[in-house]
C-alpha atoms as a PDB file:
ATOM      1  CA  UNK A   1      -4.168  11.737  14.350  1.00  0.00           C
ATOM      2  CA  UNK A   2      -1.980  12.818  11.446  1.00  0.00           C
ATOM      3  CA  UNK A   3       0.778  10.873   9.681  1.00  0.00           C
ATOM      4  CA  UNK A   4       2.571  11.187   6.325  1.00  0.00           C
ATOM      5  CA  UNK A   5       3.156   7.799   4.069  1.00  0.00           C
ATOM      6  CA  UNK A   6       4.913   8.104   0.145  1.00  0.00           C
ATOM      7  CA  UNK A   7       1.690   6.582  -1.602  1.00  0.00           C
ATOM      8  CA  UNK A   8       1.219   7.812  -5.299  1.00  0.00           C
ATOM      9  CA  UNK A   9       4.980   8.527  -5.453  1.00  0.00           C
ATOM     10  CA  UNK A  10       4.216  11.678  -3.590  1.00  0.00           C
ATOM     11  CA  UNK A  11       3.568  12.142   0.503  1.00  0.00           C
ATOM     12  CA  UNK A  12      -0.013  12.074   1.576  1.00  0.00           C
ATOM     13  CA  UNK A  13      -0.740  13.199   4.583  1.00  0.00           C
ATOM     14  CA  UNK A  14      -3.710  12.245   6.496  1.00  0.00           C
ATOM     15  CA  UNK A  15      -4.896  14.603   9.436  1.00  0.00           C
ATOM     16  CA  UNK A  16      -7.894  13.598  10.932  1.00  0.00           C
ATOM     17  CA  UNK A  17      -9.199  15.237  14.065  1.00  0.00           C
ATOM     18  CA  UNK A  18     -10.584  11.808  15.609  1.00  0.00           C
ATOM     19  CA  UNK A  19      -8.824   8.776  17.954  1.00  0.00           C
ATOM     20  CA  UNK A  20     -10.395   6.334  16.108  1.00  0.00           C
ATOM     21  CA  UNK A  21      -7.743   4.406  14.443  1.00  0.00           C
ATOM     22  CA  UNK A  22      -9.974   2.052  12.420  1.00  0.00           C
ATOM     23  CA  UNK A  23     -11.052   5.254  10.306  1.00  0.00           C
ATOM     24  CA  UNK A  24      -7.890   7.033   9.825  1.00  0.00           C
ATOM     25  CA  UNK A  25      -6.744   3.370   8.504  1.00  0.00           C
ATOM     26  CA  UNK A  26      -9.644   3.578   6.229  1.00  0.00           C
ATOM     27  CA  UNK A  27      -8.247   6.964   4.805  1.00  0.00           C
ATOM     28  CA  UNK A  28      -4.461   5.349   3.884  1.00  0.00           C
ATOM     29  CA  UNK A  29      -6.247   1.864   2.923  1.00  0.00           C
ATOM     30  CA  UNK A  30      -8.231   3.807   0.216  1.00  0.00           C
ATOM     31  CA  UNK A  31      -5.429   6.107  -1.520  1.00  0.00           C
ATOM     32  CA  UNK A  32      -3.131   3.003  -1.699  1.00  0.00           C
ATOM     33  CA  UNK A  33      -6.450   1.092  -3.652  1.00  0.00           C
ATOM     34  CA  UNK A  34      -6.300   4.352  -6.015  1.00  0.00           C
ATOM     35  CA  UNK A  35      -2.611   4.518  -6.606  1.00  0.00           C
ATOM     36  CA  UNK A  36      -2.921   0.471  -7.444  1.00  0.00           C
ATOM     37  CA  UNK A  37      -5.904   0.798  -9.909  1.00  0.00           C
ATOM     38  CA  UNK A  38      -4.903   4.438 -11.424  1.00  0.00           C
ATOM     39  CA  UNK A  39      -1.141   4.769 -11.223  1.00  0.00           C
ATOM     40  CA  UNK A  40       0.562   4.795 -14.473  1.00  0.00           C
ATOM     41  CA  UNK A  41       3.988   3.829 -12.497  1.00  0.00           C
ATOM     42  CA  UNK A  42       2.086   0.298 -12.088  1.00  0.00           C
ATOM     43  CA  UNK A  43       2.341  -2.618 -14.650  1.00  0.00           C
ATOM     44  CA  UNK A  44      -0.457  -4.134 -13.177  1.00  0.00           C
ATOM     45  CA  UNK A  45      -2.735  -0.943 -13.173  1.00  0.00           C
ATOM     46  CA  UNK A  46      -5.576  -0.444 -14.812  1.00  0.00           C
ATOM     47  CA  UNK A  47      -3.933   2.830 -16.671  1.00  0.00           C
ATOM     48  CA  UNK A  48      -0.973   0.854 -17.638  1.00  0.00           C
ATOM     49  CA  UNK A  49      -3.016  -1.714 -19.292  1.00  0.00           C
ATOM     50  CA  UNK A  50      -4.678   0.046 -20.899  1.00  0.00           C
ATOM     51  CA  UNK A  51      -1.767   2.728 -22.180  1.00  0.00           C
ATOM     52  CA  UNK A  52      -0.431  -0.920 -23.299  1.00  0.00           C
ATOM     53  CA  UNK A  53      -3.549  -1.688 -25.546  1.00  0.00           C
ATOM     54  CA  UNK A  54      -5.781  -3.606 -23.360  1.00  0.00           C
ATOM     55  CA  UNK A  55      -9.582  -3.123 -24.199  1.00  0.00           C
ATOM     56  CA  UNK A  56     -11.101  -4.032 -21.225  1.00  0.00           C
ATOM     57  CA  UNK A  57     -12.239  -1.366 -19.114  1.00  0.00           C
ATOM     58  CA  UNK A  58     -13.949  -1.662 -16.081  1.00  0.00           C
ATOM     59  CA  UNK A  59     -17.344   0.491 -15.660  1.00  0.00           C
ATOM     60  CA  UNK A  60     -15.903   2.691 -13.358  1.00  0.00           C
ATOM     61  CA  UNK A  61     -12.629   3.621 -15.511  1.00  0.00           C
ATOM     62  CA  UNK A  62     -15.150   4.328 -18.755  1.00  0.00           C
ATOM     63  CA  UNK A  63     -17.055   6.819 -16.406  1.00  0.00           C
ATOM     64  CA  UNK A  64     -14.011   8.375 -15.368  1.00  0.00           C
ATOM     65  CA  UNK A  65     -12.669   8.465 -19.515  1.00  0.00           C
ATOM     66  CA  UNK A  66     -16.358   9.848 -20.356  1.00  0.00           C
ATOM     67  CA  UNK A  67     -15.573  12.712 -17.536  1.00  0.00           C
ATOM     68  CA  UNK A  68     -12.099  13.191 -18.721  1.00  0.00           C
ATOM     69  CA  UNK A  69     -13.578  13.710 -22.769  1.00  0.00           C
ATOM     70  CA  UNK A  70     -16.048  16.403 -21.730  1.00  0.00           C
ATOM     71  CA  UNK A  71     -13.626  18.532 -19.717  1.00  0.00           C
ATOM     72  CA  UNK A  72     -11.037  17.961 -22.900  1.00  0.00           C
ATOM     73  CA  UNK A  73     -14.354  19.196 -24.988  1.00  0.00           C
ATOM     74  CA  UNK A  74     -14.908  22.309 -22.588  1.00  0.00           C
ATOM     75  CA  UNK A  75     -11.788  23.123 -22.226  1.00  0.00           C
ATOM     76  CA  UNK A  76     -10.985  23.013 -26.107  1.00  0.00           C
ATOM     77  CA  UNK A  77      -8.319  20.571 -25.315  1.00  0.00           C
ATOM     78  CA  UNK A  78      -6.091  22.023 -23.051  1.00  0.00           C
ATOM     79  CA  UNK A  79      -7.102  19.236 -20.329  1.00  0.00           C
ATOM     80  CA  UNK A  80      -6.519  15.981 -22.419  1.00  0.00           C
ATOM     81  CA  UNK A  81      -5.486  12.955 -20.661  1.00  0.00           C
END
């Protein structure tokens, strides 16, 4: 199965070599639960709230900030977020 949908404000294509349509729903279902909790184009994001000062952070966005400071750190800042 293969089909293209505009999620994250790009086309994602999803080609999976199987009939099974619950999976390849499973694929779509999860990159449209990313581009609602990490897309910057989305008030009600996670991102945007906090890029508009809110301090709560769920667990899994502070891992993801803790990753994002170490390859800033090893990369002597050329990857800053």
């Amino acid at each position: 199965m293969k089909q293209t949908q505009l999620i994250m404000g790009m086309p994602i294509t999803v080609d999976i070599e199987t009939s099974d349509l619950v999976i390849f729903k499973k694929v779509l279902v999860f990159f449209r639960q990313v581009d609602k909790k990490y897309s910057p184009f989305k008030k009600t994001s996670e991102v945007s709230k906090i890029n508009a000062g809110s301090k709560k952070i769920s667990p899994e966005m502070q891992e993801i900030l803790a990753l994002c400071e170490k390859t800033k750190q090893e990369t002597n800042g050329y990857f800053d977020v």
